[in-house]
N, C-alpha and C. Protein backbone atom coordinates (compact mmCIF):
# COMPACT_ATOMS: atom_id res chain seq x y z
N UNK A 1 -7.13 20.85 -4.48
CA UNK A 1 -7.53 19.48 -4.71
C UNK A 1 -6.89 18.56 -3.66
N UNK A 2 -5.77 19.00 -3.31
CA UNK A 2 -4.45 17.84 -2.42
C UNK A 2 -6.00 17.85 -1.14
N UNK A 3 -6.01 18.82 -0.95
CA UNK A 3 -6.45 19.26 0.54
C UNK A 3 -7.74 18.34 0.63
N UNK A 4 -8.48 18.82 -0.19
CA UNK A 4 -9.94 17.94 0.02
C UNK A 4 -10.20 16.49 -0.60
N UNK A 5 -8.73 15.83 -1.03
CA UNK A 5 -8.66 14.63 -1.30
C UNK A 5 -7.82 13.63 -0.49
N UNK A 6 -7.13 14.28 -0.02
CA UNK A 6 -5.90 13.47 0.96
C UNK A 6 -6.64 13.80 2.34
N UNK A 7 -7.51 14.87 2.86
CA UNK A 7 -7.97 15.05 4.01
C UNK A 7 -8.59 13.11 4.75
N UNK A 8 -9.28 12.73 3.58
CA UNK A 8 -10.05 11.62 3.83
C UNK A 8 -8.77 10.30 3.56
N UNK A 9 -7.84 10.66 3.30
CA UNK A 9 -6.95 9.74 3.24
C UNK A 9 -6.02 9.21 4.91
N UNK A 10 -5.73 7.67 5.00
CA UNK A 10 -4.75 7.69 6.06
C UNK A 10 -3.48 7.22 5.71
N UNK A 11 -2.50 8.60 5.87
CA UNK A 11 -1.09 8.29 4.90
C UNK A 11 -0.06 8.39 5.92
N UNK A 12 0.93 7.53 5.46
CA UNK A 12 2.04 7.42 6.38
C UNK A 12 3.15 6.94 5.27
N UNK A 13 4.26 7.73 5.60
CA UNK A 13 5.69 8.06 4.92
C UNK A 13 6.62 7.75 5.88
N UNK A 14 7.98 7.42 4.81
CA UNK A 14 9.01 6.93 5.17
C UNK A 14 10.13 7.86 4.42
N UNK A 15 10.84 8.76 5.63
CA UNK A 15 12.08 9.33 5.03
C UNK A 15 13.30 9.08 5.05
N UNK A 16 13.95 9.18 4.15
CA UNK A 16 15.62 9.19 3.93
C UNK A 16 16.32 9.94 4.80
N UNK A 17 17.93 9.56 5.04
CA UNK A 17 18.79 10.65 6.32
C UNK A 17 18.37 11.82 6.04
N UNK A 18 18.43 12.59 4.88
CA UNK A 18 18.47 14.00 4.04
C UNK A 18 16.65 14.40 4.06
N UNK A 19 16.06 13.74 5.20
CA UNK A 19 14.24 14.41 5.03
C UNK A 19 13.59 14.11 3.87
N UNK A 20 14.14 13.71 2.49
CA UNK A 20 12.89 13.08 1.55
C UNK A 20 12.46 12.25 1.72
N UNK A 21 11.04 12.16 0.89
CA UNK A 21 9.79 10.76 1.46
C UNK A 21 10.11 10.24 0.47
N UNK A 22 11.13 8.50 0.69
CA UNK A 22 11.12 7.70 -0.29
C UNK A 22 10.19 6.39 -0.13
N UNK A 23 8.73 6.99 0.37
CA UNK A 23 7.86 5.63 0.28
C UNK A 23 6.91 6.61 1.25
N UNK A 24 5.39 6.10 0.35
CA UNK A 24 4.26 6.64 1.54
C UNK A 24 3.08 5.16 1.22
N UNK A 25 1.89 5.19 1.84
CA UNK A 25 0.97 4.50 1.66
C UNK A 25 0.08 5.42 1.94
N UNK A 26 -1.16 4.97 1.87
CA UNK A 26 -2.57 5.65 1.93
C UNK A 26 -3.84 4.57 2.06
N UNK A 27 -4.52 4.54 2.75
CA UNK A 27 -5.99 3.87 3.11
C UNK A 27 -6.75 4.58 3.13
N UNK A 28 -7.86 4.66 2.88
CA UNK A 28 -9.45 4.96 2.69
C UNK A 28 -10.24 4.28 3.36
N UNK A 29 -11.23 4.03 4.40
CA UNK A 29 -12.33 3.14 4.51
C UNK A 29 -11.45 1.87 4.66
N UNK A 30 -10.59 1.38 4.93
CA UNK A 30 -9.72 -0.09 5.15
C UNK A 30 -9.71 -0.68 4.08
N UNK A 31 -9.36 0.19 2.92
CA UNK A 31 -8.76 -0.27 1.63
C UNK A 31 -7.61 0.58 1.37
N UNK A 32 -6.40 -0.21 0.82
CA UNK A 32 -5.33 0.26 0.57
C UNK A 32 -5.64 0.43 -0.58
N UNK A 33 -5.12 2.21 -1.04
CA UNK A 33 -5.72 2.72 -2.17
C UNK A 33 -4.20 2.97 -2.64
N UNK A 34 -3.17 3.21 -2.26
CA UNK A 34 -1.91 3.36 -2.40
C UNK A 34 -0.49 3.07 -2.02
N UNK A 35 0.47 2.79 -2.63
CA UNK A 35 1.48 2.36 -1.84
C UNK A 35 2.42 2.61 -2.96
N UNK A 36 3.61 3.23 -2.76
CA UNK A 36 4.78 4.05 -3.36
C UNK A 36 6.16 3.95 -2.59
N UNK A 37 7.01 3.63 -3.49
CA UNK A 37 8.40 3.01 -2.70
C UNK A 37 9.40 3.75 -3.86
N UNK A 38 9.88 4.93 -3.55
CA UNK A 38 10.78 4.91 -4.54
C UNK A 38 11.79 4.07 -5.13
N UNK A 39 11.89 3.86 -6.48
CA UNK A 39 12.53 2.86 -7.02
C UNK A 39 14.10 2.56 -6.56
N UNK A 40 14.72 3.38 -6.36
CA UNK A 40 16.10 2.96 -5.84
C UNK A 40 16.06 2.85 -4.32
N UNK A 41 14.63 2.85 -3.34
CA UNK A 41 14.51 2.27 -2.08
C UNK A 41 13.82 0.83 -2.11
N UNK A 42 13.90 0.20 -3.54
CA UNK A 42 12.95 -0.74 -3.43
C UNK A 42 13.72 -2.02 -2.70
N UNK A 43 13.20 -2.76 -1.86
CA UNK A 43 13.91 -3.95 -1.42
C UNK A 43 14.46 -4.00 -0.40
N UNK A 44 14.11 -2.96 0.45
CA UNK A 44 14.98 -2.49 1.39
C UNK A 44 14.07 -2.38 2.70
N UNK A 45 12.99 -3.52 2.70
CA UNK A 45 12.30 -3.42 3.76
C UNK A 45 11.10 -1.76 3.57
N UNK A 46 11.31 -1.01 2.82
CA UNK A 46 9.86 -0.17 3.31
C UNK A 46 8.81 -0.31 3.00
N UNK A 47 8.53 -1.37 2.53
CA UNK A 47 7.19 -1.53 2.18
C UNK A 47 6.38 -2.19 2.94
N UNK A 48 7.36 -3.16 3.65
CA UNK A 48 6.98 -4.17 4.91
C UNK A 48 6.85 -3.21 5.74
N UNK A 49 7.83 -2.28 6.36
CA UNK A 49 7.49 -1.58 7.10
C UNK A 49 5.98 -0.43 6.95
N UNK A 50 5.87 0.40 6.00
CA UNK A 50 4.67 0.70 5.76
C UNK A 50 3.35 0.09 6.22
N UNK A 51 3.50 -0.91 5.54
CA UNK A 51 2.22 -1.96 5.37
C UNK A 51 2.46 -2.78 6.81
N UNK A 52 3.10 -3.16 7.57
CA UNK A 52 2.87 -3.33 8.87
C UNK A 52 2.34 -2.45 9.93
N UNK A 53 2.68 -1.22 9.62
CA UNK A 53 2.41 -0.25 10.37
C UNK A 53 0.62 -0.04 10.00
N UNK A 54 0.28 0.24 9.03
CA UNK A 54 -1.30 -0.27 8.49
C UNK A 54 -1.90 -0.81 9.09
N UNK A 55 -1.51 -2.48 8.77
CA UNK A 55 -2.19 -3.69 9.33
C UNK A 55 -2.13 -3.19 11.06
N UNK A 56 -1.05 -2.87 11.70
CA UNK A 56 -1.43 -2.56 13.41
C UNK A 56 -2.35 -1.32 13.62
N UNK A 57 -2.28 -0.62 12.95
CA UNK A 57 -2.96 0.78 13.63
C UNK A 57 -4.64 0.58 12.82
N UNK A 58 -4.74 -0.21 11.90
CA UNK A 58 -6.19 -0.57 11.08
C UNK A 58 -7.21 -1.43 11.94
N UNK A 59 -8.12 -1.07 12.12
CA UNK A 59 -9.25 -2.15 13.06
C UNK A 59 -10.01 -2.74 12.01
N UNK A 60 -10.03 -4.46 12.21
CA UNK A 60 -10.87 -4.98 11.21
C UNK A 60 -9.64 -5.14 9.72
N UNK A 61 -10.86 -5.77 8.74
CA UNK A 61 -10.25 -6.26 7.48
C UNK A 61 -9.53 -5.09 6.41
N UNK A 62 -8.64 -5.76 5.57
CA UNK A 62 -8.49 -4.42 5.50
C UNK A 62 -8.27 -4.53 3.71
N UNK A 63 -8.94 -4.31 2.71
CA UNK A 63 -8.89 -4.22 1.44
C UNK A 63 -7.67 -4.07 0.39
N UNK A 64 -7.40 -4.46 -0.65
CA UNK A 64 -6.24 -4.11 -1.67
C UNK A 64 -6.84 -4.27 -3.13
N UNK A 65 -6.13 -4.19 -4.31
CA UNK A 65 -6.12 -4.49 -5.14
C UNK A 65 -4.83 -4.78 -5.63
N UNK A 66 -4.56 -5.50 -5.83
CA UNK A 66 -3.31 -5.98 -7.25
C UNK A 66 -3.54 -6.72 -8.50
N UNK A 67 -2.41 -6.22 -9.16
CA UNK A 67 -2.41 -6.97 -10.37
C UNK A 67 -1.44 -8.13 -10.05
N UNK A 68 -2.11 -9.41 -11.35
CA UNK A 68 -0.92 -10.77 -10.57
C UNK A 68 0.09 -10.23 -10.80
N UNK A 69 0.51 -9.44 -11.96
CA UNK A 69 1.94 -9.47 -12.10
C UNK A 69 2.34 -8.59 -11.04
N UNK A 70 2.37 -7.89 -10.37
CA UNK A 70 2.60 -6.67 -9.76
C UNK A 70 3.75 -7.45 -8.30
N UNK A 71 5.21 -7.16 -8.49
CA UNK A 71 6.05 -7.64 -7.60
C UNK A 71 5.57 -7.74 -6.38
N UNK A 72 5.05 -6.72 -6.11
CA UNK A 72 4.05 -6.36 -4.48
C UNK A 72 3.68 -7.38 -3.86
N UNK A 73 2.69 -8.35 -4.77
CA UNK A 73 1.47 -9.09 -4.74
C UNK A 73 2.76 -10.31 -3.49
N UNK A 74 3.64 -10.14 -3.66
CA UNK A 74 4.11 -11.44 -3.12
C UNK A 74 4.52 -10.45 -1.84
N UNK A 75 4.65 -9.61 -1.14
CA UNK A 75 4.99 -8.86 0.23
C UNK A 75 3.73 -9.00 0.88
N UNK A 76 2.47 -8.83 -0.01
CA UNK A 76 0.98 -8.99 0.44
C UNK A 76 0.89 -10.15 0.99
N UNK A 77 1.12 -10.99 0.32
CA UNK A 77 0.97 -12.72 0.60
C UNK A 77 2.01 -12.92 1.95
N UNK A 78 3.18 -12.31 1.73
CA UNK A 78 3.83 -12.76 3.52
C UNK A 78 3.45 -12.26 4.23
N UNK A 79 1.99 -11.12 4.51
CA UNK A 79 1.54 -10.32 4.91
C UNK A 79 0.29 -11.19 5.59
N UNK A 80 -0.13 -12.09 5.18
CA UNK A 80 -1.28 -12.53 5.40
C UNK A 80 -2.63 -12.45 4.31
N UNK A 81 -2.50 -11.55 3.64
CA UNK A 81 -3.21 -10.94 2.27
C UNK A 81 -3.51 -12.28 1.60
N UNK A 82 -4.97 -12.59 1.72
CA UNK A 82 -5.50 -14.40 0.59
C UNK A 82 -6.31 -13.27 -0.77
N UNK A 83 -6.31 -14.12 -1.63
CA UNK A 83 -7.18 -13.59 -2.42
C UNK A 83 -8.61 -14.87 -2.75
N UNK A 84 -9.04 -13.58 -2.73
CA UNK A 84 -10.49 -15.28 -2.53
C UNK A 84 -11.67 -14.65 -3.74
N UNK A 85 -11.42 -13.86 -4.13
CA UNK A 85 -12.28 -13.02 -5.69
C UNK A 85 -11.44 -13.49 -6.59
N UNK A 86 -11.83 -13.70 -7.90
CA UNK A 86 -11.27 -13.78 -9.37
C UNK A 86 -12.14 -12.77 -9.78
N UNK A 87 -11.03 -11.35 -10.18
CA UNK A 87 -11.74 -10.29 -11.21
C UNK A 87 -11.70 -10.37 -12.08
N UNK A 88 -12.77 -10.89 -13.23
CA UNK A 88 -12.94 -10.83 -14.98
C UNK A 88 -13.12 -9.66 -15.72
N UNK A 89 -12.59 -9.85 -16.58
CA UNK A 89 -12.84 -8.11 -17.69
C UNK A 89 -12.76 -8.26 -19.03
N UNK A 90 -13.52 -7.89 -19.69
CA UNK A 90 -13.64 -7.86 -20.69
C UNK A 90 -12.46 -6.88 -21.87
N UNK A 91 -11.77 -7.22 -22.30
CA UNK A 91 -11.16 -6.33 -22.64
C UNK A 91 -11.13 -6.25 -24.71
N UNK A 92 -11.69 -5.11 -24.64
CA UNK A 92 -11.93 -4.51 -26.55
C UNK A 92 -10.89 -3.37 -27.20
């Protein structure tokens, strides 16, 4: 499954001194479909770094989703990231 699902993915990781990946992202089609920061790397600049690295190597616009609450939403916004949709939902 990894293989024929991540093939179409564009992912880029960030490792610790010791070689673990404490943060990756992933794009599809110039939508950010993912972004992962391990929790005790949070705050520490990798997410900026990630997501800069994106925005330079990405041609053209480039998609997200967040939730408002979602801490993220404000690294997006120093990012350049507007939101110009209001998503409604019905919820039962």
């Amino acid at each position: 499954i990894l293989n024929t699902y991540l093939d179409f993915v564009d992912l880029k990781s960030v490792k610790n001194q010791y070689g673990k990946i404490v943060g990756f992202i992933g794009v599809v089609d110039k939508n950010l479909e993912m972004i992962f920061i391990h929790p005790d790397f949070r705050g520490k600049g990798i997410g900026k770094l990630l997501m800069s690295k994106i925005i330079e190597e990405t041609k053209g616009n480039i998609a997200l989703h967040v939730e408002n609450d979602n801490p993220a939403k404000y690294l997006y916004e120093k990012l350049g990231f507007t939101n110009k949709y209001l998503e409604m939902r019905l919820e039962k």
